[in-house]
N, C-alpha and C. Protein backbone atom coordinates (compact mmCIF):
# COMPACT_ATOMS: atom_id res chain seq x y z
N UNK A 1 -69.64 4.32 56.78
CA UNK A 1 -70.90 3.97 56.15
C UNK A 1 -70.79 4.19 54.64
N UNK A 2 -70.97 3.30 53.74
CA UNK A 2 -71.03 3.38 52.17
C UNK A 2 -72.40 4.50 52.00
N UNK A 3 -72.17 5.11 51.29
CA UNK A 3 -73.16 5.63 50.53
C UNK A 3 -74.04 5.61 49.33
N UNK A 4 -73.00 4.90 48.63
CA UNK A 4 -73.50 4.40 47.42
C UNK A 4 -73.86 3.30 46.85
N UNK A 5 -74.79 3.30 46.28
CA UNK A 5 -75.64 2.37 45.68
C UNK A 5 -74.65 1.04 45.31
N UNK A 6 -75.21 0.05 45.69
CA UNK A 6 -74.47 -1.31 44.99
C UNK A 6 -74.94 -1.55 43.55
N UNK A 7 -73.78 -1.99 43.01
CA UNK A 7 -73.43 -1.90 41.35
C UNK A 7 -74.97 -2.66 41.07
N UNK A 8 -75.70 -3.59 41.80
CA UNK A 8 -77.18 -3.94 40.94
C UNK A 8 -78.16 -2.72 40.76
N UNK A 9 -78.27 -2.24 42.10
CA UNK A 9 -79.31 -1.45 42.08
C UNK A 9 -79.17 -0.17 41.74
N UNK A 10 -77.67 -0.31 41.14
CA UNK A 10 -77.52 1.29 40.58
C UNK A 10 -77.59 0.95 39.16
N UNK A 11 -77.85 0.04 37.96
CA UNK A 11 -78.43 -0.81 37.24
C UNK A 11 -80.06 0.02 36.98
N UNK A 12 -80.20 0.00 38.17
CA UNK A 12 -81.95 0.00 38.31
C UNK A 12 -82.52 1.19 38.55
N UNK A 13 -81.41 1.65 39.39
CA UNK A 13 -81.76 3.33 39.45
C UNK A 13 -81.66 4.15 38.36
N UNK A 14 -80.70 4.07 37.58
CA UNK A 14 -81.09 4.60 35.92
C UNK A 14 -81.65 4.49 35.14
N UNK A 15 -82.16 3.30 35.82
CA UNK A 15 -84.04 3.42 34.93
C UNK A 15 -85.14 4.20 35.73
N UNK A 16 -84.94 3.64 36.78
CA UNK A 16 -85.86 4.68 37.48
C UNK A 16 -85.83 6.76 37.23
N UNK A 17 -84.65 6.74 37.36
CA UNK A 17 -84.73 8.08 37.25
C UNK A 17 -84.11 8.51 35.82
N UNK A 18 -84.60 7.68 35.03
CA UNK A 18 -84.19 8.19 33.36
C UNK A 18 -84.91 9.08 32.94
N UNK A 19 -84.93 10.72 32.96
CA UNK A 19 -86.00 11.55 32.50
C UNK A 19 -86.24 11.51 30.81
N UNK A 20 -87.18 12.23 30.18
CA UNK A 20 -87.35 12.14 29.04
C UNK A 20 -87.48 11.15 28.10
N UNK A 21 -87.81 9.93 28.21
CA UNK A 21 -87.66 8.95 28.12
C UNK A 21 -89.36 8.83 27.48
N UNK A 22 -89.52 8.47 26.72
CA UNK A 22 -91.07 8.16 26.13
C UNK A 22 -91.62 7.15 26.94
N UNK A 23 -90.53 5.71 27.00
CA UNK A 23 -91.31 4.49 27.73
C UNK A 23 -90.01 4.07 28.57
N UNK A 24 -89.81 5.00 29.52
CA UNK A 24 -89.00 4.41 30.72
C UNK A 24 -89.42 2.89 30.87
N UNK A 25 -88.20 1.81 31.19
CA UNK A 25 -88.14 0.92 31.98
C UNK A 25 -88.28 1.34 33.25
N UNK A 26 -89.96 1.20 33.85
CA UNK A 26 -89.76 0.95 35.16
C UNK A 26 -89.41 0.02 36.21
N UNK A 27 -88.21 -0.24 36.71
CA UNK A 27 -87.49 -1.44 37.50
C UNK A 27 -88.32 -2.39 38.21
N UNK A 28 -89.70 -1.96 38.51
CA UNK A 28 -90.01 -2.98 39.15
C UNK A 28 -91.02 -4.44 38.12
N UNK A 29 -91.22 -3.86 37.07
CA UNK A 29 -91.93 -4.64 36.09
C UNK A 29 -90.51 -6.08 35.20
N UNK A 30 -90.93 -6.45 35.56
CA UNK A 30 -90.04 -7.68 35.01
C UNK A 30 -89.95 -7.54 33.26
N UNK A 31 -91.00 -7.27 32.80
CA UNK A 31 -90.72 -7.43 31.22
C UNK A 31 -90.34 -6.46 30.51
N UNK A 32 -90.12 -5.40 31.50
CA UNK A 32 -89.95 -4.13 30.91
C UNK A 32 -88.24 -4.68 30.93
N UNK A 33 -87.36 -5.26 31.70
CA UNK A 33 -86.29 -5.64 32.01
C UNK A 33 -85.31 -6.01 31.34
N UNK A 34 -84.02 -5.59 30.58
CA UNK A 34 -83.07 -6.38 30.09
C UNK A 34 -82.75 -7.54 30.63
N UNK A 35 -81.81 -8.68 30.32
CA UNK A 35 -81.67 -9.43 30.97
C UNK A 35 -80.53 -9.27 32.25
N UNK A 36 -79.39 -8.18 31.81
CA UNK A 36 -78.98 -7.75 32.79
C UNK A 36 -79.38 -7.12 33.78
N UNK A 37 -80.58 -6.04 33.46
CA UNK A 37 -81.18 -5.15 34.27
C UNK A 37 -82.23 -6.57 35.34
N UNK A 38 -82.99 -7.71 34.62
CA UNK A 38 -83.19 -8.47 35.63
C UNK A 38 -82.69 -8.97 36.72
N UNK A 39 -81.35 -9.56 35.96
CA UNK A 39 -80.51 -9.89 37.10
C UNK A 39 -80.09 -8.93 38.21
N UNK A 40 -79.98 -7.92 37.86
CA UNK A 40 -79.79 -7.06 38.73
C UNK A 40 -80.92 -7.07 39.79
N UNK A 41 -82.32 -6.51 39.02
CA UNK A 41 -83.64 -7.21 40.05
C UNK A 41 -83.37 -8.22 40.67
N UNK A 42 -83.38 -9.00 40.43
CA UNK A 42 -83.61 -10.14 41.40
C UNK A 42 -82.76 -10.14 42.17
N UNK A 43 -81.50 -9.46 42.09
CA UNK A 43 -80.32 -9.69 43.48
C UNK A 43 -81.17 -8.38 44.38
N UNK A 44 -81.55 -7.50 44.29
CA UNK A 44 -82.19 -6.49 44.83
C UNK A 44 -83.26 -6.93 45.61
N UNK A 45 -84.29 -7.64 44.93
CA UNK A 45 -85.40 -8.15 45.46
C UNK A 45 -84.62 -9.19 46.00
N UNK A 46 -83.78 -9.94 46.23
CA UNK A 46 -83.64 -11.33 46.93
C UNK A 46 -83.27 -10.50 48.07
N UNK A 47 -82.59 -9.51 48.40
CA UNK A 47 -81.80 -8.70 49.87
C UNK A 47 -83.04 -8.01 50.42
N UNK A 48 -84.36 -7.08 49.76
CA UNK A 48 -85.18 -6.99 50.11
C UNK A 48 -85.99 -8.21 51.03
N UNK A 49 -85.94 -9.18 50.28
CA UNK A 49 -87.15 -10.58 51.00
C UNK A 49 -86.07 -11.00 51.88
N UNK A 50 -84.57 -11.46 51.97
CA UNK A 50 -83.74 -11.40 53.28
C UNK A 50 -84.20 -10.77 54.11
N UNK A 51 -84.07 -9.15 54.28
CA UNK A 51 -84.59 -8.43 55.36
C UNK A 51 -85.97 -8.19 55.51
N UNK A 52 -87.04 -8.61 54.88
CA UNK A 52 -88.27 -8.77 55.17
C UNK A 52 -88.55 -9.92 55.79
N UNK A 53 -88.33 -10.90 55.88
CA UNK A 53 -88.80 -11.80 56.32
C UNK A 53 -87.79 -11.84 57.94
N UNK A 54 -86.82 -11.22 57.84
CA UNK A 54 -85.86 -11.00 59.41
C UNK A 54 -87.01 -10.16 60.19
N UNK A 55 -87.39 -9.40 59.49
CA UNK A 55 -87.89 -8.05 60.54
C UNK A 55 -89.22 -7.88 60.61
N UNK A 56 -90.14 -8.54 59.12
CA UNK A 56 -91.72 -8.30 59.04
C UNK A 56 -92.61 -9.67 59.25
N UNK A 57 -91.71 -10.59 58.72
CA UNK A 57 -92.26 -11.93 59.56
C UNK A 57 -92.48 -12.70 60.21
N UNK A 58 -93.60 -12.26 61.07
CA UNK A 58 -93.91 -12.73 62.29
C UNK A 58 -94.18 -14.09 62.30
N UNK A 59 -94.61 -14.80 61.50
CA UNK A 59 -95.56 -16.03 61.65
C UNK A 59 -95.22 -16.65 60.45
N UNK A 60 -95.24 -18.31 60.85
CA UNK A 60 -94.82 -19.11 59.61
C UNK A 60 -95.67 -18.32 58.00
N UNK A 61 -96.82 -18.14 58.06
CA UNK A 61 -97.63 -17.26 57.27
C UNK A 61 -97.01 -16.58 56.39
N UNK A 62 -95.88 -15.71 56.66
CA UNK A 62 -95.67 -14.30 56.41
C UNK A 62 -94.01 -14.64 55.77
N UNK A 63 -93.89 -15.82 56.00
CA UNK A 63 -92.44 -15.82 55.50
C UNK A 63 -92.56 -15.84 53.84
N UNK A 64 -91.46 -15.33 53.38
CA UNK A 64 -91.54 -15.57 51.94
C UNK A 64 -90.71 -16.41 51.75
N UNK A 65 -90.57 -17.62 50.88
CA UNK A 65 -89.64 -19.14 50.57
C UNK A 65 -88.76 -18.42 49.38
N UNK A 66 -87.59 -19.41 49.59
CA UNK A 66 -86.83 -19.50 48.31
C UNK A 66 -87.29 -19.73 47.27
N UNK A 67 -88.65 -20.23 46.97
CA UNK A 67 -89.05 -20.42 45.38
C UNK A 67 -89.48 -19.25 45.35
N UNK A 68 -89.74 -18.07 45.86
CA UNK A 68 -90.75 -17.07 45.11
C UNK A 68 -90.86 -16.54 43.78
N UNK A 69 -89.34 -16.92 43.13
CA UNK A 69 -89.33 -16.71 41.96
C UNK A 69 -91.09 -17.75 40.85
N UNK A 70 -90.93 -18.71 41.77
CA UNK A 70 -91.74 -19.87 40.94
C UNK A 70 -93.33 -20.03 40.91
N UNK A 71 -93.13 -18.66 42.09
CA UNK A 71 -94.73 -17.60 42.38
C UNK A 71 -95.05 -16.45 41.61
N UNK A 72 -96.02 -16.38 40.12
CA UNK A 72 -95.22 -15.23 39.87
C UNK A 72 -96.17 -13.90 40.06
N UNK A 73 -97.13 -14.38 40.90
CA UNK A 73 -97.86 -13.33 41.59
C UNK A 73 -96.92 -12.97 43.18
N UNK A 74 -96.20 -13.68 43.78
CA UNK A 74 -95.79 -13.63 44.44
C UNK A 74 -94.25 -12.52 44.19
N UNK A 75 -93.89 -13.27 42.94
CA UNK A 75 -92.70 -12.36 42.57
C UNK A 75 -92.83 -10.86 42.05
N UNK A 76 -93.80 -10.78 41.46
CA UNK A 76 -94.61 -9.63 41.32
C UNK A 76 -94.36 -8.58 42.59
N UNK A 77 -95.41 -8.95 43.36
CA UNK A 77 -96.16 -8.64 44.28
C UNK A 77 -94.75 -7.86 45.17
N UNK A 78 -93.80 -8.85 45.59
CA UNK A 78 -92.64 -8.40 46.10
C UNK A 78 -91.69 -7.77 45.26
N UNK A 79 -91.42 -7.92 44.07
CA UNK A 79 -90.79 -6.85 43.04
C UNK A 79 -91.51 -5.38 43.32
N UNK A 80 -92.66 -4.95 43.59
CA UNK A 80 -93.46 -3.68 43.47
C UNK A 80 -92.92 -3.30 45.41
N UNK A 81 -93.61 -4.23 45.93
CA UNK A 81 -93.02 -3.49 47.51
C UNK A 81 -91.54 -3.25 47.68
N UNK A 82 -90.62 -4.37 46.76
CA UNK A 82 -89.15 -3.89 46.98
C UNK A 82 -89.09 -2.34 46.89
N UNK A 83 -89.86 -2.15 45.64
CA UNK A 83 -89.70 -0.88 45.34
C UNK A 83 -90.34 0.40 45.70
N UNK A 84 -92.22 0.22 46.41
CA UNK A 84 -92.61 0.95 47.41
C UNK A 84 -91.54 1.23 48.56
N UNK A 85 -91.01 0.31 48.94
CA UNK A 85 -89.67 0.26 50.05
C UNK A 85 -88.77 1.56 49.61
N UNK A 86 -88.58 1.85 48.51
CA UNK A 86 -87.56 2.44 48.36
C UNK A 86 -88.46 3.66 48.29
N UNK A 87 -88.93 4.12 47.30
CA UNK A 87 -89.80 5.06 47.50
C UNK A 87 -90.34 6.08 48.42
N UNK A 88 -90.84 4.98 49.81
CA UNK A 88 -91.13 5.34 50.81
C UNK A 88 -89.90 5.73 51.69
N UNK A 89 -88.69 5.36 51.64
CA UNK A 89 -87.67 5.70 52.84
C UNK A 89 -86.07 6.16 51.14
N UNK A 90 -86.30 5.81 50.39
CA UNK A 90 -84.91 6.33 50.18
C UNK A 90 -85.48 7.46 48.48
N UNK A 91 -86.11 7.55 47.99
CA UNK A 91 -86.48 8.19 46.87
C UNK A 91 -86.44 9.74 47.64
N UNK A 92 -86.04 10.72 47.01
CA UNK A 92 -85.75 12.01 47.22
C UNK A 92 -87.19 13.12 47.26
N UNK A 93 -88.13 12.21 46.93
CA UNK A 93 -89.82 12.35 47.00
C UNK A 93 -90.42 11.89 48.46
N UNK A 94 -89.79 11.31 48.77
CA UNK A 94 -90.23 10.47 50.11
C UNK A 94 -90.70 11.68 51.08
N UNK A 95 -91.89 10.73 51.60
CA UNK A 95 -92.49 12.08 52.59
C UNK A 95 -92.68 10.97 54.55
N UNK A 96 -92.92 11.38 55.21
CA UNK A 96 -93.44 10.78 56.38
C UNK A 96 -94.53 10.09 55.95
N UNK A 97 -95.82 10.61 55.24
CA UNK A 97 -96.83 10.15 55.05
C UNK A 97 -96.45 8.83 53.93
N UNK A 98 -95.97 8.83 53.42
CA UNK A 98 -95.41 7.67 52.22
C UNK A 98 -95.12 6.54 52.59
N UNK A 99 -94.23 6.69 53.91
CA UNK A 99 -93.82 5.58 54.97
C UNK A 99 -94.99 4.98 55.66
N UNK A 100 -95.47 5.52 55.83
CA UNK A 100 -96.83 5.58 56.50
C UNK A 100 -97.61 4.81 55.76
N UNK A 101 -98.09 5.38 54.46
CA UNK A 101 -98.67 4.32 53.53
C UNK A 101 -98.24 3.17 53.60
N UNK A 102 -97.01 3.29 53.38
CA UNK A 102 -96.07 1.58 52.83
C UNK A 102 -96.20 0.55 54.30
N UNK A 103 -95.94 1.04 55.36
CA UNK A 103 -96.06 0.46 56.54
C UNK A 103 -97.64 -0.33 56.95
N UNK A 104 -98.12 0.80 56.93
CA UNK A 104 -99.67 0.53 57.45
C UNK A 104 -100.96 0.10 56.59
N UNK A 105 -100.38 0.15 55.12
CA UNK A 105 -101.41 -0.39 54.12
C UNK A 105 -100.84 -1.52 53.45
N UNK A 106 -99.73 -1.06 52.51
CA UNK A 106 -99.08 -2.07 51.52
C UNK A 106 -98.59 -3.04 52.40
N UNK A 107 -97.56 -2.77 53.42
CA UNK A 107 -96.66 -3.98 54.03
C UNK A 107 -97.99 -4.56 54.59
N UNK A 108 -98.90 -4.27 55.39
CA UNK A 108 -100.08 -5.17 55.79
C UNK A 108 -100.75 -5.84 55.21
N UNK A 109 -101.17 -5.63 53.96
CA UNK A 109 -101.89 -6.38 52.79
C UNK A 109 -100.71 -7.37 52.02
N UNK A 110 -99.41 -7.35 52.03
CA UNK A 110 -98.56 -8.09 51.43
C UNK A 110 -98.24 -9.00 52.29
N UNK A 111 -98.49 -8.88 54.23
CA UNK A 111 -98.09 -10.11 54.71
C UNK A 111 -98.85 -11.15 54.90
N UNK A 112 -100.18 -10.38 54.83
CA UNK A 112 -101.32 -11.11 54.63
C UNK A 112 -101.72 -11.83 53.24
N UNK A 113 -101.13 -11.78 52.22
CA UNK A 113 -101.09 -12.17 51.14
C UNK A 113 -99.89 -13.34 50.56
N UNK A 114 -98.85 -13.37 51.66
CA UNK A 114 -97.67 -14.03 51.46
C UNK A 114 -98.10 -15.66 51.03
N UNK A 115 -99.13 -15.57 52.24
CA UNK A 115 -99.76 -17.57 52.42
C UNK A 115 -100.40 -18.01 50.94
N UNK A 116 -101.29 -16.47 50.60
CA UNK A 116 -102.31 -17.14 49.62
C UNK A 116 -101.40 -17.50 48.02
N UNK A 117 -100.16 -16.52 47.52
CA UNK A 117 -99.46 -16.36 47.02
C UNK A 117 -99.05 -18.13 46.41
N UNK A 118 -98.55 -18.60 47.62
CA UNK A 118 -97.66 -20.01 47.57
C UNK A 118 -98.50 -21.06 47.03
N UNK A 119 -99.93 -20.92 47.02
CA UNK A 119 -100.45 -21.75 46.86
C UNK A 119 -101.43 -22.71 47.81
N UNK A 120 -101.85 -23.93 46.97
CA UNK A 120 -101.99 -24.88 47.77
C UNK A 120 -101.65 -25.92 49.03
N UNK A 121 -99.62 -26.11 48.89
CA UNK A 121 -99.18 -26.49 49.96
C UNK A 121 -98.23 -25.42 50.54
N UNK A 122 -98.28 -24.12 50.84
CA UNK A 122 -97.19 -23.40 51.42
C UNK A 122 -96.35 -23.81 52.16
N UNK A 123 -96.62 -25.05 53.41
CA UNK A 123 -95.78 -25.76 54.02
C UNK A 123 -94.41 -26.06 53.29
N UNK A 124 -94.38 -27.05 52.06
CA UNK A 124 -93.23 -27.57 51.62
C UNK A 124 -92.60 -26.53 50.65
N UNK A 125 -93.22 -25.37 50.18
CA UNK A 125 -92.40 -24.53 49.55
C UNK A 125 -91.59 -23.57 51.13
N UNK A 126 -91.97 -23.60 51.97
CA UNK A 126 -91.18 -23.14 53.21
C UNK A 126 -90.14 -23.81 53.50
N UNK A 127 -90.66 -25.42 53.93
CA UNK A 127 -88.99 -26.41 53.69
C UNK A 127 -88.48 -27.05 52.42
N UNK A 128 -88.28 -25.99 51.56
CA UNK A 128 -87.76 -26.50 50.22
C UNK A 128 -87.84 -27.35 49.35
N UNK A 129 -89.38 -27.97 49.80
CA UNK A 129 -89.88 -29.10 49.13
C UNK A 129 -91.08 -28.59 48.00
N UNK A 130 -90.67 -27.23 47.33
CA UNK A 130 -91.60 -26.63 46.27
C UNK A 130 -92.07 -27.63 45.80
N UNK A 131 -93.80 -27.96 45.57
CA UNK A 131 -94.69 -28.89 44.71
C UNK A 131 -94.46 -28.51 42.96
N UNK A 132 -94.25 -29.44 42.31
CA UNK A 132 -94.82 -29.36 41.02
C UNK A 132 -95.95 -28.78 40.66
N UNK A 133 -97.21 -29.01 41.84
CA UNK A 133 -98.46 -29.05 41.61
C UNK A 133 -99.44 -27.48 42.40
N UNK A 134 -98.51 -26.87 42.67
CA UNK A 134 -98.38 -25.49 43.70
C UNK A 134 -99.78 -24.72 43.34
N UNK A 135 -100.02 -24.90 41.94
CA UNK A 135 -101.51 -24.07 41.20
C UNK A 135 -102.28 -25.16 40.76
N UNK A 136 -102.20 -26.17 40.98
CA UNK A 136 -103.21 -27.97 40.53
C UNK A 136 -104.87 -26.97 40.50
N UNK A 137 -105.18 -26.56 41.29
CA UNK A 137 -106.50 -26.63 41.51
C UNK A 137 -106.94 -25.16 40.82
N UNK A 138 -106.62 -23.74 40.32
CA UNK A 138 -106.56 -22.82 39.46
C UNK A 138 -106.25 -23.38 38.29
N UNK A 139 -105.06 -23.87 38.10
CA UNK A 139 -104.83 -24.35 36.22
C UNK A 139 -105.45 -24.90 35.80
N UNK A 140 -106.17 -26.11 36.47
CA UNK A 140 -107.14 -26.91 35.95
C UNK A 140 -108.65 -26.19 35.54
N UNK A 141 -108.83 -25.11 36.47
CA UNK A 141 -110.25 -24.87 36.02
C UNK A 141 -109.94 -23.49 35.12
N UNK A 142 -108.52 -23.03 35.16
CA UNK A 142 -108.24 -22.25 34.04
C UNK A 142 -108.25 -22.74 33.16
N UNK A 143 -107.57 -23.88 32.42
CA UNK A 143 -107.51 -24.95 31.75
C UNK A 143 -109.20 -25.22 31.11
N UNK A 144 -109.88 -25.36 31.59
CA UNK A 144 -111.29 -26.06 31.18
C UNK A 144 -111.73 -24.49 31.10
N UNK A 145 -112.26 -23.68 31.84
CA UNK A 145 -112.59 -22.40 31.15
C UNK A 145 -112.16 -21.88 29.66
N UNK A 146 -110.96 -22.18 29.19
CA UNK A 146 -110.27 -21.90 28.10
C UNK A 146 -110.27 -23.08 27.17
N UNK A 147 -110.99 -24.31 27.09
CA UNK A 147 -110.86 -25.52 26.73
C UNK A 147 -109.63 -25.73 26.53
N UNK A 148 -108.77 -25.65 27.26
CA UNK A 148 -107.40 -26.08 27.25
C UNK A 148 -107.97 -27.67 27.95
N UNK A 149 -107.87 -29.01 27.57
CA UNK A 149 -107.66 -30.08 28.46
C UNK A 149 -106.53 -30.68 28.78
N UNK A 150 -105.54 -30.65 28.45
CA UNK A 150 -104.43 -31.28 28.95
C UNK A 150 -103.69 -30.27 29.76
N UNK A 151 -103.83 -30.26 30.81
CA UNK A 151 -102.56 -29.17 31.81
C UNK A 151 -101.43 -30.40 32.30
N UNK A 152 -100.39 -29.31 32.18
CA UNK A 152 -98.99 -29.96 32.76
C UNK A 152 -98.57 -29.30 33.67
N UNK A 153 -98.54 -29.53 34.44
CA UNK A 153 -98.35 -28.84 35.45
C UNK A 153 -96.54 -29.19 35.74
N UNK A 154 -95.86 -29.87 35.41
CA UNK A 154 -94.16 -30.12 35.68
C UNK A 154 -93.81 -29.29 34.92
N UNK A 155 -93.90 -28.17 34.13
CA UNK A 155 -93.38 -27.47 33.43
C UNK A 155 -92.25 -26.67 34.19
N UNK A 156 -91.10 -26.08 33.53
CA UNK A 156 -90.50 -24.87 34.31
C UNK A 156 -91.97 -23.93 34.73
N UNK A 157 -91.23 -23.13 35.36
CA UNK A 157 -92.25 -21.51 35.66
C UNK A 157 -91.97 -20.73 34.65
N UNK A 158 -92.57 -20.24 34.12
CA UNK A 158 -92.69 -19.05 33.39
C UNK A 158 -91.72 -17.96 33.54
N UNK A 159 -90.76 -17.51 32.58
CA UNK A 159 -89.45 -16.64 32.88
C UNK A 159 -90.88 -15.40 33.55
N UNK A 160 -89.76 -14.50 34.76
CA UNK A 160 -90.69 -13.55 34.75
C UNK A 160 -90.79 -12.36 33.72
N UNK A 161 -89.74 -12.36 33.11
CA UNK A 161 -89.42 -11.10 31.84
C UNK A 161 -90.49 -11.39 31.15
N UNK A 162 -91.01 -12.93 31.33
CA UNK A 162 -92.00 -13.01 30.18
C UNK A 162 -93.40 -12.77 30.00
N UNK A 163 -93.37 -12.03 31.70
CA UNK A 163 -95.17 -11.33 32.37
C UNK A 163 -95.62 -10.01 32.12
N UNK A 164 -96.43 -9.91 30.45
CA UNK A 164 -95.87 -8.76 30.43
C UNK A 164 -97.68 -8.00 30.14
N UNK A 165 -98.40 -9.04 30.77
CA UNK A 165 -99.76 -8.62 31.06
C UNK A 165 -100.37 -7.70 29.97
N UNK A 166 -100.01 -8.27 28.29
CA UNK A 166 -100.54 -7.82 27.26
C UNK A 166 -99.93 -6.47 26.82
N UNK A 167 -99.01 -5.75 27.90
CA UNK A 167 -98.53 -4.94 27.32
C UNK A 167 -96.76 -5.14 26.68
N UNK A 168 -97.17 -6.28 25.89
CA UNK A 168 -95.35 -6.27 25.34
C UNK A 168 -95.03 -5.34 24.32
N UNK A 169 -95.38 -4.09 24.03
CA UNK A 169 -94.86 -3.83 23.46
C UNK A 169 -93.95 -2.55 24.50
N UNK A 170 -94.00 -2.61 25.76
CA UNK A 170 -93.40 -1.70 26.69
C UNK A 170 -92.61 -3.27 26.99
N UNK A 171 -91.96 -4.22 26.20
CA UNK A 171 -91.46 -5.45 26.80
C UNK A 171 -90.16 -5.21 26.47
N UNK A 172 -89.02 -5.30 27.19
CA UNK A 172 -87.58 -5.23 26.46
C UNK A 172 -87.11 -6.27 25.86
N UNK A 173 -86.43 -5.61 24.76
CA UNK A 173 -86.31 -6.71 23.69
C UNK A 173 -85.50 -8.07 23.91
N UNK A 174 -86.02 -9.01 23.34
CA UNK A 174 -85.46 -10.27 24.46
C UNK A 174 -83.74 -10.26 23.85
N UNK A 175 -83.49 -10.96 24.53
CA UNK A 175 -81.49 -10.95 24.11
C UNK A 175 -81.51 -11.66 22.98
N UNK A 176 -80.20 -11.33 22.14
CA UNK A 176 -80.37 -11.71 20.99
C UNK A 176 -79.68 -13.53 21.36
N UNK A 177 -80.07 -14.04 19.99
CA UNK A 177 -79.16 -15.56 20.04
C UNK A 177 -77.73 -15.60 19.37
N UNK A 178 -77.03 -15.96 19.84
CA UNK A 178 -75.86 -16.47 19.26
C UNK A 178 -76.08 -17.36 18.04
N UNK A 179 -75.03 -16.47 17.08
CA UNK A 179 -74.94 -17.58 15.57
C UNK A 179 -73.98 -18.57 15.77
């Protein structure tokens, strides 16, 4: 049996357990993230949603799709339980009752949340037919609330490093450009 951490998530664990630190990168926040330290996330969270969806999803509902990146409440949402996950069964804090939480509150409210996450057509983001139009009916009336009138909806998605919910200045600094 390996014991040790795979080279991503040991990436991630030195942020997590970086003491003294004024504004720790906490691993599960995307913008707090280098770009290496992302990548590292996302291989972490992609083996997390592998074995979640083997073992916690019961029902077309509950599955999480290959776009989740392109969800970014969705990516969110599963970036934070990757890491309740750990917390609850491998953090050196971990209690019975913790598991307990994560099982019977968080994992319940997150599978129930998987459907609303995807959007409007969850169907074709399940068979790999992700919509352009996945938020059509939110952007638009976000859009007009904000007198924004023209929404585009074909855009890429939004990097997630780049969700940094007004607090960028806890944002890691973006990579530099090549001269």
């Amino acid at each position: 049996m390996n014991t040790m951490p795979s080279p991503d998530l040991q990436i991630l664990l030195n942020e997590y357990f970086a003491a003294g630190e004024m504004y720790p990168r906490w691993p599960w926040t995307w913008s707090a993230m280098t770009p290496d330290q992302a990548a590292a996330l996302d291989t972490v969270v992609e083996r997390w949603i592998s074995t979640y969806n083997k073992v916690w999803a019961h029902t077309e509902a509950e599955i999480v799709p290959a776009c989740w990146r392109q969800h970014p409440g969705l990516a969110i949402d599963t970036t934070v339980m990757t890491w309740g996950y750990y917390f609850a069964h491998h953090d050196p804090r971990a209690t019975p009752l913790v598991a307990v939480q994560y099982h019977h509150q968080a994992l319940v409210h997150f599978r129930s949340a998987v459907e609303r996450w995807l959007g409007e057509e969850p169907r074709k983001c399940r068979t790999g037919q992700h919509p352009d139009s996945w938020r059509a009916g939110p952007e638009s009336l976000i859009d007009l609330m904000s007198g924004n009138t023209k929404t585009v909806h074909n855009e890429p998605h939004m990097p997630l490093r780049e969700l940094h919910f007004g607090f960028d200045h806890l944002a890691a600094e973006p990579e530099p450009e090549d001269k």
